[in-house]
C-alpha atoms as a PDB file:
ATOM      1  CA  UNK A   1       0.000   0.000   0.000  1.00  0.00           C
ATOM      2  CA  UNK A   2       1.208   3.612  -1.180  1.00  0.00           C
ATOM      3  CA  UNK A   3       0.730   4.958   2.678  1.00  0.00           C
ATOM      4  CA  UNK A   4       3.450   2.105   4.169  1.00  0.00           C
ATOM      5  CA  UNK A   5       5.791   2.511   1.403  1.00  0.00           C
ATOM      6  CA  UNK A   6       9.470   2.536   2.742  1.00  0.00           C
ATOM      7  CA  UNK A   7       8.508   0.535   5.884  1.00  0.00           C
ATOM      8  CA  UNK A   8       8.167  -3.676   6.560  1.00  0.00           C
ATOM      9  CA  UNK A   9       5.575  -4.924   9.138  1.00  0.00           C
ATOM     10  CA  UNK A  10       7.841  -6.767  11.686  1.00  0.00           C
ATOM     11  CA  UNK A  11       5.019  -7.838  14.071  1.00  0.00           C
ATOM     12  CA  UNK A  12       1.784  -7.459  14.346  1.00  0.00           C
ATOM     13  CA  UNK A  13       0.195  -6.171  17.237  1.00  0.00           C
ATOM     14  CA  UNK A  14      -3.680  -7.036  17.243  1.00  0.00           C
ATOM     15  CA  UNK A  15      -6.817  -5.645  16.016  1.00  0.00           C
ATOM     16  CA  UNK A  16      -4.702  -3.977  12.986  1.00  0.00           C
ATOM     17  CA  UNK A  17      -1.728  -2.582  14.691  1.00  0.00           C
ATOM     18  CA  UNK A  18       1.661  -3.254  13.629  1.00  0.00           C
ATOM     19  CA  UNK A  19       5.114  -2.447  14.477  1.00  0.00           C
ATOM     20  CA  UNK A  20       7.194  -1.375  11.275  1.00  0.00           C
ATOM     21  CA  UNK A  21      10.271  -1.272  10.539  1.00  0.00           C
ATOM     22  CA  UNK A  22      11.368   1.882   8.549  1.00  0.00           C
ATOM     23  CA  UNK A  23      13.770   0.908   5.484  1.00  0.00           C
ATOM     24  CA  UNK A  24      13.850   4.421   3.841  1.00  0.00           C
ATOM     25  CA  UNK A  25      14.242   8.228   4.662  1.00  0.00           C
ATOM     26  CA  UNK A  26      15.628   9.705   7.942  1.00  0.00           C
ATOM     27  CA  UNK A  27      14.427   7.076  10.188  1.00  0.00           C
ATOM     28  CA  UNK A  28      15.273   4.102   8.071  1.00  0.00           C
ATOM     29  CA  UNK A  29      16.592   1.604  10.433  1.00  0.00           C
ATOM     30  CA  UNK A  30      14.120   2.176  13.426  1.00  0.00           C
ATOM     31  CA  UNK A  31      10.485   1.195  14.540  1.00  0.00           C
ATOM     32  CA  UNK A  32       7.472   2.788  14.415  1.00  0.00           C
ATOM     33  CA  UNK A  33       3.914   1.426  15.450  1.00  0.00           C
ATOM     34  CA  UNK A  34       1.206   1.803  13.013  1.00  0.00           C
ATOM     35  CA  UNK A  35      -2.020   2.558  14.944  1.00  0.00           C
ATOM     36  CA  UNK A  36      -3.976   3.504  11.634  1.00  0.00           C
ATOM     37  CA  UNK A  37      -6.589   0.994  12.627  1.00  0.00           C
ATOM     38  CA  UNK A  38      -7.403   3.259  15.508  1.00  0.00           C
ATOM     39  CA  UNK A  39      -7.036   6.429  13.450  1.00  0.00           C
ATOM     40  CA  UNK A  40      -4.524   7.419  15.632  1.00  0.00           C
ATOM     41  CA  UNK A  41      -1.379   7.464  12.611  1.00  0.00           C
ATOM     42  CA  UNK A  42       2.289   6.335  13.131  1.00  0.00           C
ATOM     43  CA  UNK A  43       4.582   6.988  15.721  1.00  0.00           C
ATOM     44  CA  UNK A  44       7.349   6.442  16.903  1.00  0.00           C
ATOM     45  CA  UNK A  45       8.794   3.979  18.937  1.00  0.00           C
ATOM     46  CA  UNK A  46      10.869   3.223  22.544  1.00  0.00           C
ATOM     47  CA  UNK A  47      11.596   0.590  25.047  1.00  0.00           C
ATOM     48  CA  UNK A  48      11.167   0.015  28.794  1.00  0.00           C
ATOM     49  CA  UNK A  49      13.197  -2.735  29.656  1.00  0.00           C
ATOM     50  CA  UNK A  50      12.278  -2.367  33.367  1.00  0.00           C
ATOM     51  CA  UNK A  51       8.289  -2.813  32.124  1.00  0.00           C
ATOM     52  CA  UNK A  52       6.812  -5.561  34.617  1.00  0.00           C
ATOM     53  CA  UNK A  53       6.509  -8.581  33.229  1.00  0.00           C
ATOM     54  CA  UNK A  54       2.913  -9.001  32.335  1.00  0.00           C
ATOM     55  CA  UNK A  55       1.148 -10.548  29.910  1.00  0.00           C
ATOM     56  CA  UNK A  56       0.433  -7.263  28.104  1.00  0.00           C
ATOM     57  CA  UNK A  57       3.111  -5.499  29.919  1.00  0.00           C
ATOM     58  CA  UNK A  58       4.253  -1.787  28.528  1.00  0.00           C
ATOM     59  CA  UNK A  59       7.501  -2.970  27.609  1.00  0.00           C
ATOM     60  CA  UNK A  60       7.492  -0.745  24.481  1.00  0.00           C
ATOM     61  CA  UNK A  61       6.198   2.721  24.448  1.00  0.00           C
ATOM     62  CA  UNK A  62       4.127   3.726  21.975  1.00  0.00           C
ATOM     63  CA  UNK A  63       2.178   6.817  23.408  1.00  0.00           C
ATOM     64  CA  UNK A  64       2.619  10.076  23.153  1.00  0.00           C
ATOM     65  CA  UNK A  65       6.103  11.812  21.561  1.00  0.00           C
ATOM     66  CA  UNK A  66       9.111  10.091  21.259  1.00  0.00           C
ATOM     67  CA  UNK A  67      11.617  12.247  21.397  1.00  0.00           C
ATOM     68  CA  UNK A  68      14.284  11.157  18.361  1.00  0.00           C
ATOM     69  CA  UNK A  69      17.448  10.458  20.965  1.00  0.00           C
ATOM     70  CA  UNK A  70      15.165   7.562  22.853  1.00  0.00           C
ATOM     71  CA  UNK A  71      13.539   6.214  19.304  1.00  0.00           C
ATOM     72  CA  UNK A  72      15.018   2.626  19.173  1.00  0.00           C
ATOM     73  CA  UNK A  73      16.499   0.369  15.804  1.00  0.00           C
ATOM     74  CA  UNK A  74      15.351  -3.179  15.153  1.00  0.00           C
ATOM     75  CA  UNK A  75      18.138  -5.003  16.997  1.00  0.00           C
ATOM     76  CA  UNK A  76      17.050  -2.743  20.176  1.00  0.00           C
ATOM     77  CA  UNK A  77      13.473  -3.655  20.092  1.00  0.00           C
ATOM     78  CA  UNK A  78      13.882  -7.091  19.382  1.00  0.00           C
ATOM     79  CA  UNK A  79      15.994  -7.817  22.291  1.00  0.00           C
ATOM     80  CA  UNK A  80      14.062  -6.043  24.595  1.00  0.00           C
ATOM     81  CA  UNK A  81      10.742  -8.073  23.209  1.00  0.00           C
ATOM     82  CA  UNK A  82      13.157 -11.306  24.054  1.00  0.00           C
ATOM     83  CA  UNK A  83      13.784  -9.775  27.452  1.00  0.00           C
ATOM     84  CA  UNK A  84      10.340  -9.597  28.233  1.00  0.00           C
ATOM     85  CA  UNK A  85       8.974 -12.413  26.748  1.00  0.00           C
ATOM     86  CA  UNK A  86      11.224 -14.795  28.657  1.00  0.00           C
ATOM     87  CA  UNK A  87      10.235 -13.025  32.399  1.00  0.00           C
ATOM     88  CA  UNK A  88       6.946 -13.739  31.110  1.00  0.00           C
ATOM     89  CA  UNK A  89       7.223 -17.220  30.809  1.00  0.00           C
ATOM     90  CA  UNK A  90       9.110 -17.083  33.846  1.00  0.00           C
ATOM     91  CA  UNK A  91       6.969 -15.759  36.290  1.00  0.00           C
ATOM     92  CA  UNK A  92       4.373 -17.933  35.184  1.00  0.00           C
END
């Protein structure tokens, strides 16, 4: 689709929402979350790696500005979804 071009959906985050990777352009390298589902557009995206481990913990943020020194790559994200996912599982 002509409004995604220069991103790849890397996850997807239910009920529409996905988390993009940006592969053109100024950001090219990090992630953004597309909440177009919700018509609330793209933003930006960081991590909280001290998030509590809950099932639908806030591990990444997604709300609000994110200011461009605390907007995170793929490799960043990723680990910090690994991180979380396994103290799920573990506090189960």
């Amino acid at each position: 689709a002509a409004r995604r071009d220069g991103s790849i959906t890397i996850c997807e985050y239910g009920c529409g929402a996905q988390f993009l990777l940006i592969v053109n352009g100024p950001e090219s390298g990090r992630i953004w979350f597309d909440d177009t589902a919700d018509l609330r557009g793209y933003r930006p995206v960081a991590v909280d790696p001290a998030a509590p481990p809950h099932r639908y913990g806030s591990w990444c943020t997604i709300q609000g500005d994110v200011a461009p020194e605390s907007r995170v790559d793929f490799a960043q994200w990723y680990h910090c979804w690994l991180d979380w996912a396994c103290r799920v599982v573990r506090a189960r």
